[in-house]
PDB file of N, CA and C in Angstrom:
ATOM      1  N   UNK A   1     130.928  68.826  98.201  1.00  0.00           N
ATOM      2  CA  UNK A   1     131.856  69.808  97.704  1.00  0.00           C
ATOM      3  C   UNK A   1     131.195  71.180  97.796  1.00  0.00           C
ATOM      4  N   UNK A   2     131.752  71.717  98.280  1.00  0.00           N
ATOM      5  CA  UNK A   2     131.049  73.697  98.621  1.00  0.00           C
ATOM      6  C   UNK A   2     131.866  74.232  97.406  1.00  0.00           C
ATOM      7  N   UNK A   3     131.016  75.203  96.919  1.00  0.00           N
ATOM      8  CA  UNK A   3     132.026  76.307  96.078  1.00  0.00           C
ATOM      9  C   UNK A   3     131.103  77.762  96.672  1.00  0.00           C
ATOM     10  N   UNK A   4     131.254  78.615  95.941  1.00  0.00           N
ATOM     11  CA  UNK A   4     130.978  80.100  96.304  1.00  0.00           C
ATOM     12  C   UNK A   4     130.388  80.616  95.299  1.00  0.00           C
ATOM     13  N   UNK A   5     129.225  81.157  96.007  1.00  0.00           N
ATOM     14  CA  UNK A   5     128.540  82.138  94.637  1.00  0.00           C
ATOM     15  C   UNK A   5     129.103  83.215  94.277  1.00  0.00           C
ATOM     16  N   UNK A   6     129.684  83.466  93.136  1.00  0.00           N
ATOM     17  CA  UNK A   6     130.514  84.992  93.197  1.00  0.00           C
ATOM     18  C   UNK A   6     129.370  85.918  92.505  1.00  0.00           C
ATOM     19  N   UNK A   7     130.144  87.405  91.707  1.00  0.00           N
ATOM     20  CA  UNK A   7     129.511  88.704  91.279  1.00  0.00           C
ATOM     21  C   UNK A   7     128.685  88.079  90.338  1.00  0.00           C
ATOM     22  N   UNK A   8     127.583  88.525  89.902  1.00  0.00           N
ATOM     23  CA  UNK A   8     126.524  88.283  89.119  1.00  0.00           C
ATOM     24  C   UNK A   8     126.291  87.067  89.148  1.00  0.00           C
ATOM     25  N   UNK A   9     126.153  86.312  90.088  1.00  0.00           N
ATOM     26  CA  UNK A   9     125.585  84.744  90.612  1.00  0.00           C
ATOM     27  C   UNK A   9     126.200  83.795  90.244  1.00  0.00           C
ATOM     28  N   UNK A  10     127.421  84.095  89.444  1.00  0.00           N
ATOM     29  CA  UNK A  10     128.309  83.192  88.985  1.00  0.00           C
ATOM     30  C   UNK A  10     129.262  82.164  89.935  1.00  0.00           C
ATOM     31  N   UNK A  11     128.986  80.583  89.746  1.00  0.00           N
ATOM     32  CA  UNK A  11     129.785  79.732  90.441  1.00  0.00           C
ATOM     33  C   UNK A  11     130.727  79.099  89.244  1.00  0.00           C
ATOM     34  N   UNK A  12     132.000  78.401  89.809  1.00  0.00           N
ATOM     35  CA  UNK A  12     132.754  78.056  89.191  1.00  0.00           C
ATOM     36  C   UNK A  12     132.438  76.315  88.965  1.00  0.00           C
ATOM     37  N   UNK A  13     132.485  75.445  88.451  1.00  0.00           N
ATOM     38  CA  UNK A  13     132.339  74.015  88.563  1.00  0.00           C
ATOM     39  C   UNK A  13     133.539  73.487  88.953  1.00  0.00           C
ATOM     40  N   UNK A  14     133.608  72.955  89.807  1.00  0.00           N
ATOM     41  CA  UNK A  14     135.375  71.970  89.910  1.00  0.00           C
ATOM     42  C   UNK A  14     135.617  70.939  88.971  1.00  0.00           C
ATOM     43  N   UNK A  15     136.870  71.385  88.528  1.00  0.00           N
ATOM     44  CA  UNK A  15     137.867  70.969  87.604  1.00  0.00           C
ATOM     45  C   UNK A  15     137.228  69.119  87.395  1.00  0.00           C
ATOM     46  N   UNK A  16     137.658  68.515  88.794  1.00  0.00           N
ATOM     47  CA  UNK A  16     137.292  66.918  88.397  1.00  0.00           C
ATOM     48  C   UNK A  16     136.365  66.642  88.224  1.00  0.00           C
ATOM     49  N   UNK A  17     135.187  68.049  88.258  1.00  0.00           N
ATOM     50  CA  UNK A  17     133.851  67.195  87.721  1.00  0.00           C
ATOM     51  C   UNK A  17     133.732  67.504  86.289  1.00  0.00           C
ATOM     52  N   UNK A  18     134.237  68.993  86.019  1.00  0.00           N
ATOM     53  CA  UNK A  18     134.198  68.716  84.504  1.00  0.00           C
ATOM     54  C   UNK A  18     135.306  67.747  84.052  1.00  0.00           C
ATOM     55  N   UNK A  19     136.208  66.988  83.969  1.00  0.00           N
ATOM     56  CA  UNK A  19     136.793  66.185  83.441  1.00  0.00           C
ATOM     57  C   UNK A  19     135.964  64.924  83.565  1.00  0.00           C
ATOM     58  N   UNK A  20     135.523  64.967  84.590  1.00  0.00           N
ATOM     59  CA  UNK A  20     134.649  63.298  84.753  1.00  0.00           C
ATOM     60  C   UNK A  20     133.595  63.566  83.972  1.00  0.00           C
ATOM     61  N   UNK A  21     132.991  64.909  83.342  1.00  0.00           N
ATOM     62  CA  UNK A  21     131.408  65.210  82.759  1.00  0.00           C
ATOM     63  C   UNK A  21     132.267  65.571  80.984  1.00  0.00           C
ATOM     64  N   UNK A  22     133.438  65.237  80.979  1.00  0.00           N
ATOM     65  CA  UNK A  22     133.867  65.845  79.531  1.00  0.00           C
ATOM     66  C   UNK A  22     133.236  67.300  78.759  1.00  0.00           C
ATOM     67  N   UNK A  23     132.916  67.926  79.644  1.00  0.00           N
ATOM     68  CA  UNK A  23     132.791  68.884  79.904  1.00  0.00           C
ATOM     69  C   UNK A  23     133.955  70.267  79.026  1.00  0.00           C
ATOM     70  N   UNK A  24     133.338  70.529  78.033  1.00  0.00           N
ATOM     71  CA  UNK A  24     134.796  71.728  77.518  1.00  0.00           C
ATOM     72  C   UNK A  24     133.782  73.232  77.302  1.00  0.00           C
ATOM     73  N   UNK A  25     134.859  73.903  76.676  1.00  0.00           N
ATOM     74  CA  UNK A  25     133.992  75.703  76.837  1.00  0.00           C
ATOM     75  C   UNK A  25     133.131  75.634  75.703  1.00  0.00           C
ATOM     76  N   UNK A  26     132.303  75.847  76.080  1.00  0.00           N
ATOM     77  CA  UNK A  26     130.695  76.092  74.921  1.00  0.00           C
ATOM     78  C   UNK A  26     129.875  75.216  74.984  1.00  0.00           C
ATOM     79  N   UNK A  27     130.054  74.330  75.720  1.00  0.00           N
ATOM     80  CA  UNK A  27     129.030  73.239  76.046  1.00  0.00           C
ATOM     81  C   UNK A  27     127.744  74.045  76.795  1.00  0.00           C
ATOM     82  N   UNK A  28     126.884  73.266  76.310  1.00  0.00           N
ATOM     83  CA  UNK A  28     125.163  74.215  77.113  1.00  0.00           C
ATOM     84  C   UNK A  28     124.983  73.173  78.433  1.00  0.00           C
ATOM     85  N   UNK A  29     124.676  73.607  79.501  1.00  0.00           N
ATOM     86  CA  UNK A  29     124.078  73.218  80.373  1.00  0.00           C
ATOM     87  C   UNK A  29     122.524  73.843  80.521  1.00  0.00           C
ATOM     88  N   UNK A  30     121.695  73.104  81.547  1.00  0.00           N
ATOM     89  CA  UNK A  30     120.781  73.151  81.853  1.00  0.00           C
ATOM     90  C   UNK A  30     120.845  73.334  83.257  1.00  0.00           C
ATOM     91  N   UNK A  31     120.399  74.528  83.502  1.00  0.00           N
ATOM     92  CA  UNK A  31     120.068  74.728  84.909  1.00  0.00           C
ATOM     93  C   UNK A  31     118.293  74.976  85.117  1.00  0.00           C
ATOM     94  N   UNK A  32     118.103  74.350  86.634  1.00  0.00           N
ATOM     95  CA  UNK A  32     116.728  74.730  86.557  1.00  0.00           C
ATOM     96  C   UNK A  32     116.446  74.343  87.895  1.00  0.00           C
ATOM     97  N   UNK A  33     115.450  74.737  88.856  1.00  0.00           N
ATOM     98  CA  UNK A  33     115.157  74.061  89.672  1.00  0.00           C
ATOM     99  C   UNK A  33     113.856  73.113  90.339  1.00  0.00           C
ATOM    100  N   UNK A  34     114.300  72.080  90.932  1.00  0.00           N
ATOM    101  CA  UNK A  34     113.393  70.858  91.166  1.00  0.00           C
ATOM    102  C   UNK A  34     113.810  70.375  92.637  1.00  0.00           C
ATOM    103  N   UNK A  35     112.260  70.749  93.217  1.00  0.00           N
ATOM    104  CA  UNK A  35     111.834  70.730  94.558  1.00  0.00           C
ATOM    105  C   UNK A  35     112.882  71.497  95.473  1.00  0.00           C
ATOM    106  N   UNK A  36     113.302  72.179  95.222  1.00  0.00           N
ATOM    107  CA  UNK A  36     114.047  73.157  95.973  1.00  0.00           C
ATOM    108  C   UNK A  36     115.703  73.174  95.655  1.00  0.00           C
ATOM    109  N   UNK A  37     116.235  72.068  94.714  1.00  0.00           N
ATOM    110  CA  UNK A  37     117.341  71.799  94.273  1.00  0.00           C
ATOM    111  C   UNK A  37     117.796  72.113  93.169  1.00  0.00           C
ATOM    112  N   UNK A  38     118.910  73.380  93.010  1.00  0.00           N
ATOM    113  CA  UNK A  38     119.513  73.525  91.941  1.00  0.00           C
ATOM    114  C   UNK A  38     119.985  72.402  90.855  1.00  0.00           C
ATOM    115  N   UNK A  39     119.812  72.155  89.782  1.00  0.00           N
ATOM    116  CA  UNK A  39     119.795  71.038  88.739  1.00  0.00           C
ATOM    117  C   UNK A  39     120.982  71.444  87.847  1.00  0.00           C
ATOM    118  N   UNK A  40     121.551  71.038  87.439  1.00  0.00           N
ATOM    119  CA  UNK A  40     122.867  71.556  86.344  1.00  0.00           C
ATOM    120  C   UNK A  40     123.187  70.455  85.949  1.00  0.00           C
ATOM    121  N   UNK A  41     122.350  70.469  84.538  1.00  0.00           N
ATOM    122  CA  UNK A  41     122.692  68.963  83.441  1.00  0.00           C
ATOM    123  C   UNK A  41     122.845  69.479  82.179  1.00  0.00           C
ATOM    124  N   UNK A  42     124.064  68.295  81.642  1.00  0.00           N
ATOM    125  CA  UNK A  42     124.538  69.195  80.748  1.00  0.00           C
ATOM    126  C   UNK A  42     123.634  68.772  79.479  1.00  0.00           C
ATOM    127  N   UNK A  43     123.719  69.541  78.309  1.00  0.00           N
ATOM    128  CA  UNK A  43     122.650  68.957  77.301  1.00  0.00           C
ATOM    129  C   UNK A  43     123.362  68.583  75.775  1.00  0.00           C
ATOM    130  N   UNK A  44     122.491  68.219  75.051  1.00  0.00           N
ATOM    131  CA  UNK A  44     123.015  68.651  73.214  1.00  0.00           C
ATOM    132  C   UNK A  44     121.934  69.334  72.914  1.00  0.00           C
ATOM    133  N   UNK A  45     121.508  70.072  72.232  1.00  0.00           N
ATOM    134  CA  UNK A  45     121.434  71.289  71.263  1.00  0.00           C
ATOM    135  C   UNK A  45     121.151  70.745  69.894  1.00  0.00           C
ATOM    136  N   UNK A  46     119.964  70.268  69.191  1.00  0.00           N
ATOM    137  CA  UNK A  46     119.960  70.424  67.856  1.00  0.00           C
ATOM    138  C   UNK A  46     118.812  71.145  67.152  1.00  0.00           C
ATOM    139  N   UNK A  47     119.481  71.238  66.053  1.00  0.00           N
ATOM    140  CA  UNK A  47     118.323  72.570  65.202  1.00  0.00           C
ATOM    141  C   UNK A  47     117.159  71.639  65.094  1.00  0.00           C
ATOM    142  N   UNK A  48     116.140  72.575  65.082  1.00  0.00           N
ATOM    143  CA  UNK A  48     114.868  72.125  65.313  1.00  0.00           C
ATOM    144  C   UNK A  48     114.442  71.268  63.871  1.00  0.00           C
ATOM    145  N   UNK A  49     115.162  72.147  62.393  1.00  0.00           N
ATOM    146  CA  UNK A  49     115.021  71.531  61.271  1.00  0.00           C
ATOM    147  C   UNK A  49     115.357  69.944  61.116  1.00  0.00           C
ATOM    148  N   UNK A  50     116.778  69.920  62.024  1.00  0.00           N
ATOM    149  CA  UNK A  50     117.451  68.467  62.329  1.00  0.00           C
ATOM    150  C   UNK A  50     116.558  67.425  62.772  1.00  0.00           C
ATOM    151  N   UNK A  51     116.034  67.856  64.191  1.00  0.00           N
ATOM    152  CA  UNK A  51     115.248  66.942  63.906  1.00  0.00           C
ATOM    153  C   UNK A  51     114.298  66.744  63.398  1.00  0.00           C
ATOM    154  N   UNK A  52     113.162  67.735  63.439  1.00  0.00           N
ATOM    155  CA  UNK A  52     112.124  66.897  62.432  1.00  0.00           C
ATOM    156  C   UNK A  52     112.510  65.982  60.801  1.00  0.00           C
ATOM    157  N   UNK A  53     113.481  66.428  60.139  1.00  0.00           N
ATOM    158  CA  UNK A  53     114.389  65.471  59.181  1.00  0.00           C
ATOM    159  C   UNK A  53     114.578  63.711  59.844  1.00  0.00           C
ATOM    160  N   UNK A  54     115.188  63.815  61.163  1.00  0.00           N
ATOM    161  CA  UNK A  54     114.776  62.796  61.637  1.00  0.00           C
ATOM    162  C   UNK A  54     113.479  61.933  61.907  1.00  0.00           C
ATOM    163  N   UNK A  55     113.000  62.805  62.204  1.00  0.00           N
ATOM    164  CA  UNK A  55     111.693  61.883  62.968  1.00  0.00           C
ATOM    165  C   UNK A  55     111.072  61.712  61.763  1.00  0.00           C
ATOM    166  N   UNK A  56     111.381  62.540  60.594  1.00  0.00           N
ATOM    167  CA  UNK A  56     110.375  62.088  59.624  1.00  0.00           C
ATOM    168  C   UNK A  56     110.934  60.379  58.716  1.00  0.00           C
ATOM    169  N   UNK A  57     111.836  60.701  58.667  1.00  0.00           N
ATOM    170  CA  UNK A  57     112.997  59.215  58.089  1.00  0.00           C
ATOM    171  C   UNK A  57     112.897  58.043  58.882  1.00  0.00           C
ATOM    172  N   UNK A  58     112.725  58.641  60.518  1.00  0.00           N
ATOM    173  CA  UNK A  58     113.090  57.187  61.628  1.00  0.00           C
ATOM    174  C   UNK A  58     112.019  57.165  62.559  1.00  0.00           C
ATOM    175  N   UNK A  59     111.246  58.379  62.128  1.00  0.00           N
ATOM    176  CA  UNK A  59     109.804  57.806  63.212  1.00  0.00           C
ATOM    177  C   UNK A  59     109.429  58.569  64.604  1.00  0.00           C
ATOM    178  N   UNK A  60     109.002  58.900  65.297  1.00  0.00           N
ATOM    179  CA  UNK A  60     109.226  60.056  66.121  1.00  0.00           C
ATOM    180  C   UNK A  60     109.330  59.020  67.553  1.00  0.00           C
ATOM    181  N   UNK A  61     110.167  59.351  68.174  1.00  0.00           N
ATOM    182  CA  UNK A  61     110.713  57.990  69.625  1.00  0.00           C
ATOM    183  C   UNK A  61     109.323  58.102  70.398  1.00  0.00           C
ATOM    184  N   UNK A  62     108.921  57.115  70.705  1.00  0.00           N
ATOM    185  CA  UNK A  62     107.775  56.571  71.693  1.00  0.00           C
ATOM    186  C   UNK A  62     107.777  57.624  72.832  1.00  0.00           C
ATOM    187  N   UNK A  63     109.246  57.956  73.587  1.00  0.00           N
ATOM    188  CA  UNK A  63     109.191  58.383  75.003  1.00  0.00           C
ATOM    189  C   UNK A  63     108.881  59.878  74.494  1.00  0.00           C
ATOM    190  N   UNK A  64     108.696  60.323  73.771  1.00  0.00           N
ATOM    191  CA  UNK A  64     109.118  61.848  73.457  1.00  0.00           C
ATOM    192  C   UNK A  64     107.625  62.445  74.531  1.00  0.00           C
ATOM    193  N   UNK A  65     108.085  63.693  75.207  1.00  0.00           N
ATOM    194  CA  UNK A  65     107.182  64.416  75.674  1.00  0.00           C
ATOM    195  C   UNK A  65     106.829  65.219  75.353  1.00  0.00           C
ATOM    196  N   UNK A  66     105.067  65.563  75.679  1.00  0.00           N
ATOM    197  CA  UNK A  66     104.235  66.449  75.217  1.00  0.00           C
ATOM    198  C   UNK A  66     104.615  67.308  74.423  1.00  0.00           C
ATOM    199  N   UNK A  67     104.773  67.927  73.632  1.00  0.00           N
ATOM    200  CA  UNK A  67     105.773  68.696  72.307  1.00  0.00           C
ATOM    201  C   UNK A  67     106.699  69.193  73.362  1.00  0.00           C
ATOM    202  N   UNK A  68     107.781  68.530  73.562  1.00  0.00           N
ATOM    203  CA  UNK A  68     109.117  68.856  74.710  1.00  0.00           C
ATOM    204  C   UNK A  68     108.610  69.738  75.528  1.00  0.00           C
ATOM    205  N   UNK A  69     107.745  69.656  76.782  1.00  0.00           N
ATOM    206  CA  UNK A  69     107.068  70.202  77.171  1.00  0.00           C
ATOM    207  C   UNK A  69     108.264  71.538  78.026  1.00  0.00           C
ATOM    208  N   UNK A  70     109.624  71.048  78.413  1.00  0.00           N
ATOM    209  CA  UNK A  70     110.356  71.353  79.407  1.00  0.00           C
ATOM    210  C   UNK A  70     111.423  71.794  78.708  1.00  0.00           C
ATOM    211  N   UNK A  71     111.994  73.279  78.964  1.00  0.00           N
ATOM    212  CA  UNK A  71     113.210  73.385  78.388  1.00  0.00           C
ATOM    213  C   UNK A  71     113.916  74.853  78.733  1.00  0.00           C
ATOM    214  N   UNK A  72     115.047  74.706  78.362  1.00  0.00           N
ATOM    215  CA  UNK A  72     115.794  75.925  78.895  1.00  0.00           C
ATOM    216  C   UNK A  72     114.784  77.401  78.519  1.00  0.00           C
ATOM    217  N   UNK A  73     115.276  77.927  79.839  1.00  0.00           N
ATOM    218  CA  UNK A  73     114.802  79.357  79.610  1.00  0.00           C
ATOM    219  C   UNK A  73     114.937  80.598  78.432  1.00  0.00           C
ATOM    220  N   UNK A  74     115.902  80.184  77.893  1.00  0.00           N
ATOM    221  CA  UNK A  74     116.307  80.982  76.799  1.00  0.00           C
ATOM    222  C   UNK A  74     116.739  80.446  75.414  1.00  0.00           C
ATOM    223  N   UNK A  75     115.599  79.517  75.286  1.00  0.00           N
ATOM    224  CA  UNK A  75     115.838  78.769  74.329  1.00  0.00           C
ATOM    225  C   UNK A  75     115.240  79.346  72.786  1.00  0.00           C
ATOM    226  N   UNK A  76     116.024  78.648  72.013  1.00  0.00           N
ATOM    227  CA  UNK A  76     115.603  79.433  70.319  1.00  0.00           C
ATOM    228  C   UNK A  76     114.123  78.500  70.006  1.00  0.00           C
ATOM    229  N   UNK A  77     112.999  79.441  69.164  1.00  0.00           N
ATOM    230  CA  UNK A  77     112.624  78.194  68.497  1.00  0.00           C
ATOM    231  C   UNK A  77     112.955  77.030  67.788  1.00  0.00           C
ATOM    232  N   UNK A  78     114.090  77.307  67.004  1.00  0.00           N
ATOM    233  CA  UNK A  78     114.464  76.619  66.257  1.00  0.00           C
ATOM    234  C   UNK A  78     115.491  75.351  66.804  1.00  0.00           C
ATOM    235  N   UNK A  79     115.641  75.425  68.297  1.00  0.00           N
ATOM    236  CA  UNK A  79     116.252  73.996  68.620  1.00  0.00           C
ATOM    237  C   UNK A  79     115.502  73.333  69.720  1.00  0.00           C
ATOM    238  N   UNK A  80     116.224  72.106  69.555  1.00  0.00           N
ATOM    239  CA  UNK A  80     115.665  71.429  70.623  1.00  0.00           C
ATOM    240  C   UNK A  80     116.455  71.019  71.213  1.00  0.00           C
ATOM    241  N   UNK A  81     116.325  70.418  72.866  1.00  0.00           N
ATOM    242  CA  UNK A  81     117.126  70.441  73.883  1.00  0.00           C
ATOM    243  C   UNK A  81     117.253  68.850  73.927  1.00  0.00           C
ATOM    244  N   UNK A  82     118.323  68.033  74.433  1.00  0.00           N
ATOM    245  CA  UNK A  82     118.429  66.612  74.079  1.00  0.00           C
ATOM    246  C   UNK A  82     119.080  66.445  76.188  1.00  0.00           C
ATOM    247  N   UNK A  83     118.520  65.814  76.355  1.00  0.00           N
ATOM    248  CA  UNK A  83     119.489  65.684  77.844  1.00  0.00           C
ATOM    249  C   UNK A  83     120.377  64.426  77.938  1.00  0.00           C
ATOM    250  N   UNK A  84     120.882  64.587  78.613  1.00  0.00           N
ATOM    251  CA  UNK A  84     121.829  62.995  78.618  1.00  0.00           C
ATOM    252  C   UNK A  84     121.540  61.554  78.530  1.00  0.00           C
ATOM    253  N   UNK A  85     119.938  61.581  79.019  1.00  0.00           N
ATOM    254  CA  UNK A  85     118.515  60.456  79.138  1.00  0.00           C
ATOM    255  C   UNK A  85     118.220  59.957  77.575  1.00  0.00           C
ATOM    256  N   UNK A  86     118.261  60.984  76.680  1.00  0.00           N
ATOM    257  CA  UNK A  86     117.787  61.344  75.528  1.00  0.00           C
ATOM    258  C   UNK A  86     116.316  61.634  75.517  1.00  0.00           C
ATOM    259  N   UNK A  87     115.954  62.355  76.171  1.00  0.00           N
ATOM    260  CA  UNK A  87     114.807  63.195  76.547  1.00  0.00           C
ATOM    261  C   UNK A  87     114.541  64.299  76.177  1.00  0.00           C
ATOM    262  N   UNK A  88     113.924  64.489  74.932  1.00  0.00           N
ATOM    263  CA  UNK A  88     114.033  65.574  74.092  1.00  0.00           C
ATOM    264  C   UNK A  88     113.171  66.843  74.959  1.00  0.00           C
ATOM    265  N   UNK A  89     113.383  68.193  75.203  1.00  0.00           N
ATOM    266  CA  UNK A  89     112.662  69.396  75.367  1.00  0.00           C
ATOM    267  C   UNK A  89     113.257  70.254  74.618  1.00  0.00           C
ATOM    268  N   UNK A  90     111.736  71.182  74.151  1.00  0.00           N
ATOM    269  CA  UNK A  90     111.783  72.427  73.414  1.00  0.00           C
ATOM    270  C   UNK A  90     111.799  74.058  74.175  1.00  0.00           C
TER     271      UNK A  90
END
């Protein structure tokens, strides 16, 4: 599927992929790139307070990486980035 880069680098996503990605307005994506390939995954977003509340009650998940070693560019301290994997980055 081709789309077009428009004014200020902005592309549009096609319609059937956001319906197939449930996809609505205010959802955060993740863009980034890996090995030469634009990446656009969408994420959840929780306050950073949230989880540590968790991890302290349920334990901190085995897979978790290096203090979320990887994460959006413009990210708050105070959240953390969850990917669809459940692969937490800060």
């Amino acid at each position: 599927m081709l789309i077009e880069l428009r004014k200020k680098a902005q592309i549009t996503i096609p319609k059937d992929i956001v319906v197939e990605l449930g996809l609505t307005e205010g959802d955060t994506l993740d863009v980034r790139l890996v090995d030469g390939v634009i990446l656009i995954e969408p994420v959840t977003v929780y306050r950073n307070t949230y989880v540590k509340t968790m991890e302290r009650e349920l334990g901190t998940p085995r897979n978790t990486p290096d203090k979320y070693a990887e994460g959006l560019g413009h990210h708050d301290d105070n959240e953390i980035v969850v990917d669809p994997n459940h692969n937490e980055r800060k």
